[in-house]
C-alpha atoms as a PDB file:
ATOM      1  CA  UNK A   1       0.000   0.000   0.000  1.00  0.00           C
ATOM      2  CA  UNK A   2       0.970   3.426  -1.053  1.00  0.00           C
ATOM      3  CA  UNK A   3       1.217   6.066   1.669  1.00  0.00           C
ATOM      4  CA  UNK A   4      -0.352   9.294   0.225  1.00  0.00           C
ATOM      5  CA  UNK A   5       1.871  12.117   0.325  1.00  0.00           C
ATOM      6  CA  UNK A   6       0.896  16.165   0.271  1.00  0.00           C
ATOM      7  CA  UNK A   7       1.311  16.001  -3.833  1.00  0.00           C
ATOM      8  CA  UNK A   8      -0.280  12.303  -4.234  1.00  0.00           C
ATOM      9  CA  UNK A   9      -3.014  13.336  -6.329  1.00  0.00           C
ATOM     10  CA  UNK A  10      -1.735  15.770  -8.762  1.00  0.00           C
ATOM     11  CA  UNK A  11       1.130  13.446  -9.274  1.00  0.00           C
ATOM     12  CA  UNK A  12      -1.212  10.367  -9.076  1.00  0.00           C
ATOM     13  CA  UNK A  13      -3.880  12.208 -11.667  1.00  0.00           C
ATOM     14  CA  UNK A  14      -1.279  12.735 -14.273  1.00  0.00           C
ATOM     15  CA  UNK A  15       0.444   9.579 -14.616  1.00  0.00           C
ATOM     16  CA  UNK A  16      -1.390   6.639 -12.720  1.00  0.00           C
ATOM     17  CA  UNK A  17      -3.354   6.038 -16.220  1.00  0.00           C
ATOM     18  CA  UNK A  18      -1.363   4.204 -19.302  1.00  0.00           C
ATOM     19  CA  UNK A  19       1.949   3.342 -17.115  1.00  0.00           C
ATOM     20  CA  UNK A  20       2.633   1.123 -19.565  1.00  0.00           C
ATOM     21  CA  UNK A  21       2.300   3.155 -22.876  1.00  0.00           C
ATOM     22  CA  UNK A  22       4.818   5.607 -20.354  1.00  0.00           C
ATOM     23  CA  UNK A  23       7.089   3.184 -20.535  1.00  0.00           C
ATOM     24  CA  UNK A  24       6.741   2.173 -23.995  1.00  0.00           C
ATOM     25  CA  UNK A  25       6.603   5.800 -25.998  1.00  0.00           C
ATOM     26  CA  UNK A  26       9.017   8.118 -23.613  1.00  0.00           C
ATOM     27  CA  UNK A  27      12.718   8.525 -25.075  1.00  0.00           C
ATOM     28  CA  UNK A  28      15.359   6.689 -23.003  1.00  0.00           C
ATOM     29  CA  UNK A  29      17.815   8.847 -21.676  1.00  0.00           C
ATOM     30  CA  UNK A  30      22.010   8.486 -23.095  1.00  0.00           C
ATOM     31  CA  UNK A  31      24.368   6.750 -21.061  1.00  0.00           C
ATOM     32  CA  UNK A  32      26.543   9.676 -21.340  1.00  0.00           C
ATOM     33  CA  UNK A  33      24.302  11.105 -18.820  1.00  0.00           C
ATOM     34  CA  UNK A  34      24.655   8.410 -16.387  1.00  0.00           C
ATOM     35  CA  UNK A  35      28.359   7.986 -17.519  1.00  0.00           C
ATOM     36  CA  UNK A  36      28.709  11.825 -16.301  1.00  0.00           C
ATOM     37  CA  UNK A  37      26.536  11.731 -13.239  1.00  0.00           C
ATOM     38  CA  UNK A  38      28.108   8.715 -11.508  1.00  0.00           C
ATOM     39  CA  UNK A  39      31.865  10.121 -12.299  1.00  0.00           C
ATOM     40  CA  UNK A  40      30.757  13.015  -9.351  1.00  0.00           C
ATOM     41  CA  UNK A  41      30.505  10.460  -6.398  1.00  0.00           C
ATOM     42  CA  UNK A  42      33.665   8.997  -4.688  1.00  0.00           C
ATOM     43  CA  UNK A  43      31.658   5.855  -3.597  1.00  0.00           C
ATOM     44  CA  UNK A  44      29.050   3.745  -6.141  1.00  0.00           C
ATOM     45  CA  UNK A  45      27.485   1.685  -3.224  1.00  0.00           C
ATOM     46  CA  UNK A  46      24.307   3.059  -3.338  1.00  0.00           C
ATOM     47  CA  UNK A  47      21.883   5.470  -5.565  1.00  0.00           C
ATOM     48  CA  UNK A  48      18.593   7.064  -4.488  1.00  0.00           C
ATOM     49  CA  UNK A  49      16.206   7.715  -7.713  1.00  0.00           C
ATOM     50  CA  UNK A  50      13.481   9.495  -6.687  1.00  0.00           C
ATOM     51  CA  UNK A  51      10.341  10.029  -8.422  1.00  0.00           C
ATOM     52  CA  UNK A  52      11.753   7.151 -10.455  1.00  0.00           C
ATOM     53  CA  UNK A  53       8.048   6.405 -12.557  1.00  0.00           C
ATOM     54  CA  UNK A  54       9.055   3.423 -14.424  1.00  0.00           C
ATOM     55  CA  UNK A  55      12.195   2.637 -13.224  1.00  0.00           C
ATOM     56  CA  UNK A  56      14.301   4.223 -16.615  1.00  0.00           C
ATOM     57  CA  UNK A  57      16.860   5.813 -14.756  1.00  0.00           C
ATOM     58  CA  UNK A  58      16.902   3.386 -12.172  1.00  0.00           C
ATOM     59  CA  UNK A  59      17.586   0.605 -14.690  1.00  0.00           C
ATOM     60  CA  UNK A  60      20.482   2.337 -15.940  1.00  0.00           C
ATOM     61  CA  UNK A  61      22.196   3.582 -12.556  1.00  0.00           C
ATOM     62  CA  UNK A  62      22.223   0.146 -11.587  1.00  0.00           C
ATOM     63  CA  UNK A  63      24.694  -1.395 -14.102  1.00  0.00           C
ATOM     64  CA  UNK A  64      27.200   1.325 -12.486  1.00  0.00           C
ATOM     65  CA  UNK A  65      25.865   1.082  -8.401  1.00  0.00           C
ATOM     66  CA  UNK A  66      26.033  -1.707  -6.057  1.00  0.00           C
ATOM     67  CA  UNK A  67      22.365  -0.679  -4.755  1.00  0.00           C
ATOM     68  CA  UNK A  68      19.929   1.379  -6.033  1.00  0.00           C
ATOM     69  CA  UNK A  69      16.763   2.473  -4.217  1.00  0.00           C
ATOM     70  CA  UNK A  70      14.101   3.860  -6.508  1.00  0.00           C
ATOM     71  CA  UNK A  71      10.896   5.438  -5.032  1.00  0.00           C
ATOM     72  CA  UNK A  72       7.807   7.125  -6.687  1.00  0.00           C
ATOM     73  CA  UNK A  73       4.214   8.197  -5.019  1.00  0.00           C
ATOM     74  CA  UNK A  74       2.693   6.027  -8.268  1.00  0.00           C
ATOM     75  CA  UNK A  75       2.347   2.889  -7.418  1.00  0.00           C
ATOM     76  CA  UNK A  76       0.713   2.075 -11.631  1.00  0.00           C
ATOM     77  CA  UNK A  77       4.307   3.281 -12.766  1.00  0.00           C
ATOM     78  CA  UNK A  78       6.117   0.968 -10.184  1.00  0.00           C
ATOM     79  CA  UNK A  79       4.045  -2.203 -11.230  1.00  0.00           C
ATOM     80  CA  UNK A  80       5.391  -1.516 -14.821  1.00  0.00           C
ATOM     81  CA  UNK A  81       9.269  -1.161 -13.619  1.00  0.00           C
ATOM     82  CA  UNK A  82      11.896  -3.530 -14.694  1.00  0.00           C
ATOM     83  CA  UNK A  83      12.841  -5.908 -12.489  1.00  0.00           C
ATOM     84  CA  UNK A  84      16.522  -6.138 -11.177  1.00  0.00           C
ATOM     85  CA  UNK A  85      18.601  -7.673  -8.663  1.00  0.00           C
ATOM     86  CA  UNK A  86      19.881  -4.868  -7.335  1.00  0.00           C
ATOM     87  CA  UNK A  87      17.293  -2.448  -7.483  1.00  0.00           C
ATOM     88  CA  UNK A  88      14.619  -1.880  -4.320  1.00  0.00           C
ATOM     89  CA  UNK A  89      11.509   0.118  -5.437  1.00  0.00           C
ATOM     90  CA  UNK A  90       9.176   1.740  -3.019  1.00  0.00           C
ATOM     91  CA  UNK A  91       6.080   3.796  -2.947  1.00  0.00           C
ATOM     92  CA  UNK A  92       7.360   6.771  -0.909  1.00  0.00           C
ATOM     93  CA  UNK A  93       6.666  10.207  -1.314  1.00  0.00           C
ATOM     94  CA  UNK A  94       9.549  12.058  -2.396  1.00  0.00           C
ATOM     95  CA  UNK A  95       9.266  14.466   1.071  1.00  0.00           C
ATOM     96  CA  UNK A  96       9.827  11.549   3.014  1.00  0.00           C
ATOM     97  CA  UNK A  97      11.325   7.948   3.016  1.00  0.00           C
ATOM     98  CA  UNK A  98      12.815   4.960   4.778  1.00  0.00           C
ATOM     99  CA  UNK A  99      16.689   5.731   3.862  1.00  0.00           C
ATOM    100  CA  UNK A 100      18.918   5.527   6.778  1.00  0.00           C
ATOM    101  CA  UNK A 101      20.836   8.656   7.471  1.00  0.00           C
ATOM    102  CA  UNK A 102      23.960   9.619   5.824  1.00  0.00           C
ATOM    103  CA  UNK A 103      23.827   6.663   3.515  1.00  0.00           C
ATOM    104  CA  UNK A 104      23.288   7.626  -0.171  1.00  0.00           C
ATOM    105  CA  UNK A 105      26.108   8.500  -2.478  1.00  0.00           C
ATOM    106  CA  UNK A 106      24.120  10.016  -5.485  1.00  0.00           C
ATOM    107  CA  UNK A 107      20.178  11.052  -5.657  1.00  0.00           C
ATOM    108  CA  UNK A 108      18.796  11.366  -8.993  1.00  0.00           C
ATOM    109  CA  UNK A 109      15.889  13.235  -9.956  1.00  0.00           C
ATOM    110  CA  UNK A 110      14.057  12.489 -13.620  1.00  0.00           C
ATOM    111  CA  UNK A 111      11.648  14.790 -15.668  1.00  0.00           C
ATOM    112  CA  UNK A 112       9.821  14.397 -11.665  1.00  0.00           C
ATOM    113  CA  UNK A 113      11.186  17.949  -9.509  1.00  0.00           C
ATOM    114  CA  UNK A 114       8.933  19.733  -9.849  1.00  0.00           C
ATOM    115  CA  UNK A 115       6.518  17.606  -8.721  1.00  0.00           C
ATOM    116  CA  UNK A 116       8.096  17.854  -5.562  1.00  0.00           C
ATOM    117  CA  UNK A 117       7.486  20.047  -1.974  1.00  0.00           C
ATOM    118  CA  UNK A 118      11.156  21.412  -2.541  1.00  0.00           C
ATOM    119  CA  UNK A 119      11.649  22.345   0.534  1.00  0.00           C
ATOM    120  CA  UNK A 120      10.693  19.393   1.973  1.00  0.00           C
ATOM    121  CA  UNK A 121      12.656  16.789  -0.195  1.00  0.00           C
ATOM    122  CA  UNK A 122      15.833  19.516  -0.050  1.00  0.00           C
ATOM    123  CA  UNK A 123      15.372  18.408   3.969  1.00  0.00           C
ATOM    124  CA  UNK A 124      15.212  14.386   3.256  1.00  0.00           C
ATOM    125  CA  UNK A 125      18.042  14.769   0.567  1.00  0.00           C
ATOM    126  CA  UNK A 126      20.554  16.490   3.137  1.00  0.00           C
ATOM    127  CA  UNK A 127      19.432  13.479   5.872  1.00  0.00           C
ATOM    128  CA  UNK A 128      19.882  10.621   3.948  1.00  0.00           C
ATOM    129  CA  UNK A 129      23.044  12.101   1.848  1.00  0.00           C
ATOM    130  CA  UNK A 130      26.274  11.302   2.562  1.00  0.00           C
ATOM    131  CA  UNK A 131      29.058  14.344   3.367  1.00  0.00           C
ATOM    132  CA  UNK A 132      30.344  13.341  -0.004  1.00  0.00           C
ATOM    133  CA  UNK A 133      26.926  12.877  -1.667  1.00  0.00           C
ATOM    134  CA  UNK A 134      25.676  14.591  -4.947  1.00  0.00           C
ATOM    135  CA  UNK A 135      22.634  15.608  -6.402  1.00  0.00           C
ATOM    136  CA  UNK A 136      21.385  15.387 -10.061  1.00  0.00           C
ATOM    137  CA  UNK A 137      18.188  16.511 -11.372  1.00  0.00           C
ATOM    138  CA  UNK A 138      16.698  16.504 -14.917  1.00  0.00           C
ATOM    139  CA  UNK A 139      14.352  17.630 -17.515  1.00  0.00           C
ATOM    140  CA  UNK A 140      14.215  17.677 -21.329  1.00  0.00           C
ATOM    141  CA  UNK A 141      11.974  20.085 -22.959  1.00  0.00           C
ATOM    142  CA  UNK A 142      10.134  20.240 -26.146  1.00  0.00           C
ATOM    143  CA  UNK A 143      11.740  18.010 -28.935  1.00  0.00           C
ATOM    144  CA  UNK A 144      12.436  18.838 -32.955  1.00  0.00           C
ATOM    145  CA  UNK A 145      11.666  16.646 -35.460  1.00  0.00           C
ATOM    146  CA  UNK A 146      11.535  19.116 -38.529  1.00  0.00           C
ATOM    147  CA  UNK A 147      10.027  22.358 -39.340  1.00  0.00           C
ATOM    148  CA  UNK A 148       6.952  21.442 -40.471  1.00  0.00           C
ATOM    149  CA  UNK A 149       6.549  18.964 -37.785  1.00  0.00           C
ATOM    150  CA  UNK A 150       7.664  21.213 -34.834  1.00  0.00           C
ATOM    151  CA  UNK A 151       4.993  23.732 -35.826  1.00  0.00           C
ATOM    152  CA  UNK A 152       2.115  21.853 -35.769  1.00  0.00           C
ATOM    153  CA  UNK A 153       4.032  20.528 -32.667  1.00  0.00           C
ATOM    154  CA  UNK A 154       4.574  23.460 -30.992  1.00  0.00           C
ATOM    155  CA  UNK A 155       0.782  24.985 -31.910  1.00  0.00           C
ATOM    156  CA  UNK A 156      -0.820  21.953 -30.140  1.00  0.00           C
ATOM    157  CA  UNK A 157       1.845  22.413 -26.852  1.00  0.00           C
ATOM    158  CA  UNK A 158       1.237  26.797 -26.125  1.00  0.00           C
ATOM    159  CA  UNK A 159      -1.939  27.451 -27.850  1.00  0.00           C
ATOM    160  CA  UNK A 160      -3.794  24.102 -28.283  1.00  0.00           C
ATOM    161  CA  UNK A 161      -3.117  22.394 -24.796  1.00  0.00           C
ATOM    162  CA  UNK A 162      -1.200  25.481 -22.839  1.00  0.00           C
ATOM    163  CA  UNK A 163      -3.924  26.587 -20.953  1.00  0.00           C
ATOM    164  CA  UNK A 164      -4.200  22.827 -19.188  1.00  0.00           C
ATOM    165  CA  UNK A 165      -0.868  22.463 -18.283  1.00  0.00           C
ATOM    166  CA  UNK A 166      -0.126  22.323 -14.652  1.00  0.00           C
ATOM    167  CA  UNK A 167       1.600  25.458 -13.003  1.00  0.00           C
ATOM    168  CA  UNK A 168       4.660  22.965 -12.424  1.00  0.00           C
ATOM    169  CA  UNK A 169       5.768  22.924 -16.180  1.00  0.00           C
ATOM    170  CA  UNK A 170       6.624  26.008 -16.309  1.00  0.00           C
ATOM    171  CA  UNK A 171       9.780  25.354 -15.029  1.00  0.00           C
ATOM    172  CA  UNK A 172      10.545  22.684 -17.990  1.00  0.00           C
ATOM    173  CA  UNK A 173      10.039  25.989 -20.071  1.00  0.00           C
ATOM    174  CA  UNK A 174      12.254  27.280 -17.918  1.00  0.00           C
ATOM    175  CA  UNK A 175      14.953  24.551 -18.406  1.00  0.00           C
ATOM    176  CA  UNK A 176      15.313  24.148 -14.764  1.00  0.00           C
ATOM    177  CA  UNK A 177      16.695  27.373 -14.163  1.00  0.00           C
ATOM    178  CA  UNK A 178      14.172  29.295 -11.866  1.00  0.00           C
ATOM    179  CA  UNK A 179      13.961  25.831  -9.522  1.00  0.00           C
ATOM    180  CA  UNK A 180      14.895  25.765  -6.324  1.00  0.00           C
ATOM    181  CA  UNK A 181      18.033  24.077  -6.029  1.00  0.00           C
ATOM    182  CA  UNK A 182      19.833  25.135  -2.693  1.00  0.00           C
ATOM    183  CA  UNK A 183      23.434  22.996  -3.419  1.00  0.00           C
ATOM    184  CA  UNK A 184      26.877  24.019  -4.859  1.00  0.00           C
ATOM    185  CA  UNK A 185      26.853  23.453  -8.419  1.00  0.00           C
ATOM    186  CA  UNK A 186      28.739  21.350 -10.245  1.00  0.00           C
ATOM    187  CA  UNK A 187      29.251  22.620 -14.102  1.00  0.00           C
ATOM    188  CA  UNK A 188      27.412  19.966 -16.796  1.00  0.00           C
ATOM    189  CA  UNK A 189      27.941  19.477 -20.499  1.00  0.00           C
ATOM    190  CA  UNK A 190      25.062  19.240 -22.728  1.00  0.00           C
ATOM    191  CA  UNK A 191      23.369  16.218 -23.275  1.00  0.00           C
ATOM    192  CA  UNK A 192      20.021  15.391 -26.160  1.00  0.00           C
ATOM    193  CA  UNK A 193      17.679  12.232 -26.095  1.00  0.00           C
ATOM    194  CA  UNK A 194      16.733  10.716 -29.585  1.00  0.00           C
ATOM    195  CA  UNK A 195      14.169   8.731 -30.685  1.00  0.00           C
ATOM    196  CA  UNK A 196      13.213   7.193 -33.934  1.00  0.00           C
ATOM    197  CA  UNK A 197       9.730   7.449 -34.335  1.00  0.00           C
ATOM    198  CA  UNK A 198       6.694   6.691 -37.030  1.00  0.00           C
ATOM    199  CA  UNK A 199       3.884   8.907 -36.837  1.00  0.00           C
ATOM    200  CA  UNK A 200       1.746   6.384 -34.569  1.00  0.00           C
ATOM    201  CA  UNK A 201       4.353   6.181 -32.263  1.00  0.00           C
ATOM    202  CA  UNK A 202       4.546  10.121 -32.080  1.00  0.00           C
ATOM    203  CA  UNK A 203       0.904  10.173 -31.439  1.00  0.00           C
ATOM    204  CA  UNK A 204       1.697   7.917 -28.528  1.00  0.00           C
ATOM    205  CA  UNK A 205       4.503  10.232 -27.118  1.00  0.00           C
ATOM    206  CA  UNK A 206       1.392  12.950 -27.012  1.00  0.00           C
ATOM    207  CA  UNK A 207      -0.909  10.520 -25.338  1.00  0.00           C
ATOM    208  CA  UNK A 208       1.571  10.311 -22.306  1.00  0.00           C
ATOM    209  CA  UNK A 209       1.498  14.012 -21.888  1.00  0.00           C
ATOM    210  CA  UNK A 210      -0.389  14.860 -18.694  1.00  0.00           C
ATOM    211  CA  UNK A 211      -1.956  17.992 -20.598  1.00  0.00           C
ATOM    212  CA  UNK A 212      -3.736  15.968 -22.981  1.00  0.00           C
ATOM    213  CA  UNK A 213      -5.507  14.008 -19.439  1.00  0.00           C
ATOM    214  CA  UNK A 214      -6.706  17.225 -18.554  1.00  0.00           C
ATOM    215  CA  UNK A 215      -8.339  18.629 -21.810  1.00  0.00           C
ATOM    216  CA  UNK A 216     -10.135  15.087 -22.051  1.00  0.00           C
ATOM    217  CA  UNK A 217     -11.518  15.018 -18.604  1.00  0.00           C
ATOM    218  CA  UNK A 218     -12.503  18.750 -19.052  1.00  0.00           C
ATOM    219  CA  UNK A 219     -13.722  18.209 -22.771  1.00  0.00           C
ATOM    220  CA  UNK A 220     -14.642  14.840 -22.967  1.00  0.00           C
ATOM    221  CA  UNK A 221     -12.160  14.761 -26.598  1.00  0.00           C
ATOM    222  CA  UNK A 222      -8.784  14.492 -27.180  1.00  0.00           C
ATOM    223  CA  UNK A 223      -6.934  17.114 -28.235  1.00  0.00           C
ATOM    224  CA  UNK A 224      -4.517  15.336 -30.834  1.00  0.00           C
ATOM    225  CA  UNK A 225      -7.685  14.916 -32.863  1.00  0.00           C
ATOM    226  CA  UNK A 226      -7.319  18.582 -33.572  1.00  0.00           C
ATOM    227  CA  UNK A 227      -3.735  18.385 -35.316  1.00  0.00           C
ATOM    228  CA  UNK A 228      -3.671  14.542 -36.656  1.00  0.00           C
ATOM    229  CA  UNK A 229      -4.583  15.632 -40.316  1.00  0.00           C
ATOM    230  CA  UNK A 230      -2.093  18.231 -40.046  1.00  0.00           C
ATOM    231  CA  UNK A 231       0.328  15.357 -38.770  1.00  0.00           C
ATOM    232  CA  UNK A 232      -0.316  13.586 -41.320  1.00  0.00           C
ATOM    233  CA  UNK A 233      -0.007  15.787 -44.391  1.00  0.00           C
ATOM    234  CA  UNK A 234       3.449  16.852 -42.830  1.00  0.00           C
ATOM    235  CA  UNK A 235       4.526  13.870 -42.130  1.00  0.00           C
ATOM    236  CA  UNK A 236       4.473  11.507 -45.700  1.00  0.00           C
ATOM    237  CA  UNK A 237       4.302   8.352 -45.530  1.00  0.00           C
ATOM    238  CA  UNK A 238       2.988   6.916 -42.364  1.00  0.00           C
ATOM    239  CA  UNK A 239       5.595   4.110 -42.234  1.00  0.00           C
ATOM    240  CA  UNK A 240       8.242   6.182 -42.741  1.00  0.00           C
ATOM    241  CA  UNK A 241      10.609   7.025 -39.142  1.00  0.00           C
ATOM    242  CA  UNK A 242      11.555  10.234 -37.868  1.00  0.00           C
ATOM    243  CA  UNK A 243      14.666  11.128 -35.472  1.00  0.00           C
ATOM    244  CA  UNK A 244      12.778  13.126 -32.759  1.00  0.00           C
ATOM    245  CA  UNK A 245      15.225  14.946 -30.314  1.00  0.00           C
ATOM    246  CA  UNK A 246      14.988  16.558 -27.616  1.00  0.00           C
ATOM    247  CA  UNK A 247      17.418  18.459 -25.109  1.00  0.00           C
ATOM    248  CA  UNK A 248      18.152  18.058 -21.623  1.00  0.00           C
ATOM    249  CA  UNK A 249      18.609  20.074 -18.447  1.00  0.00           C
ATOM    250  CA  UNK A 250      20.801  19.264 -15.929  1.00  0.00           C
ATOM    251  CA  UNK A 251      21.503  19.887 -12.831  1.00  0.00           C
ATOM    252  CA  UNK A 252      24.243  18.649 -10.416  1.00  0.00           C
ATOM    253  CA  UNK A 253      24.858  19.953  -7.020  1.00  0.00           C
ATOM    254  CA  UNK A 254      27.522  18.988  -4.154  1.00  0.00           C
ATOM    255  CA  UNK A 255      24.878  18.347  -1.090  1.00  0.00           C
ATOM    256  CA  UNK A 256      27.338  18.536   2.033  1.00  0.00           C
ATOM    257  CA  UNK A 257      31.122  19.705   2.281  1.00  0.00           C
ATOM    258  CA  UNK A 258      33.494  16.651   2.393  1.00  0.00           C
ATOM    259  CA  UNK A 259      34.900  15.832   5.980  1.00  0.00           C
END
């Protein structure tokens, strides 16, 4: 059983429905970025992934940790995670978990903080984190495919669907640069997720967007249905594949001076 946290249902709302299609239609993120993340800690014994949703980032952090504890307030995402030896996954809220104190080398934070009470999980991060310990949190913002594409694209995300996005996205827009992120920073390079897609499998990247939930349950419709012909007539052939890219912004912080 899943212990309901102060952001349970606006994180539960948005992504408890189609875990699996989640899983199936969201980019996977480079190992470069895991590569870079993990070079930061001394120790690789064990990694907290919080707000972990299907376990992508988890998967990946553990071919480079000994342990990796991944926790979510979705327990539909969690049912769909991959299974691994060394990976523990846990319905917590982020605010609040079972870690021991001082015992995490690295927490990781994907496409989830600003889901978060920040000043709340800034207080759990500092418990559990070891005086060496990092933190590294993520987005990726709109992708490109090509011009004609990203305009219909971009249409259907500000004027289309903008008015149901949560107030948390805006920081995406942002690129993670107006979150609150109280930790020495540690300079990152640039990193971009790619995906090869056909035009069904873009329209179900949309269907995993939380705004498109909200303009159904308000509408009773979905909103796609007002840019598929467009989709279509820009995009040829329906069998044929598309790179779709998109960037990412991180963010790396030392948590607590080394002793």
């Amino acid at each position: 059983m899943c212990t309901p946290g102060e952001n349970t249902l606006t994180y539960q709302d948005h992504f408890a429905e189609n875990s699996s299609q989640y899983l199936e239609h969201r980019p996977q993120y480079p190992d470069e970025l895991f590569d870079f993340i993990t070079s930061l800690v001394p120790e690789k014994t064990l990694v907290w992934d919080c707000g972990t949703g299907n376990g992508q980032a988890a998967l990946a952090l553990a071919q480079r940790f000994k342990q990796v504890v991944a926790s979510d307030i979705n327990q539909a995402q969690l049912d769909v995670a991959p299974q691994k030896a060394n990976i523990e996954y846990h319905c917590w809220p982020a605010e609040k978990t079972a870690l021991l104190d001082n015992s995490v080398d690295l927490i990781t934070v994907a496409q989830a903080l600003h889901w978060f009470d920040l000043e709340k999980f800034y207080q759990e991060v500092k418990r559990v984190a070891k005086p060496a310990g990092v933190i590294a949190v993520w987005c990726y913002s709109l992708g490109k495919i090509s011009p004609a594409i990203d305009k219909i694209y971009r249409d259907f995300y500000f004027n289309i669907v903008g008015e149901y996005w949560p107030m948390e996205r805006r920081y995406i827009d942002e690129k993670y640069q107006t979150i609150l992120f109280p930790f020495t920073r540690v300079p990152t390079p640039q990193f971009t997720l790619q995906k090869e897609l056909t035009l069904q499998q873009l329209i179900g990247y949309l269907n995993t967007w939380s705004v498109v939930k909200s303009y159904q349950k308000q509408h009773h419709a979905n909103p796609i249905d007002l840019i598929y012909r467009q989709l279509v007539s820009a995009w040829g052939s329906s069998n044929d594949k598309k790179i779709m890219q998109w960037p990412v912004h991180l963010i790396c912080g030392k948590i607590l001076p080394s002793i």
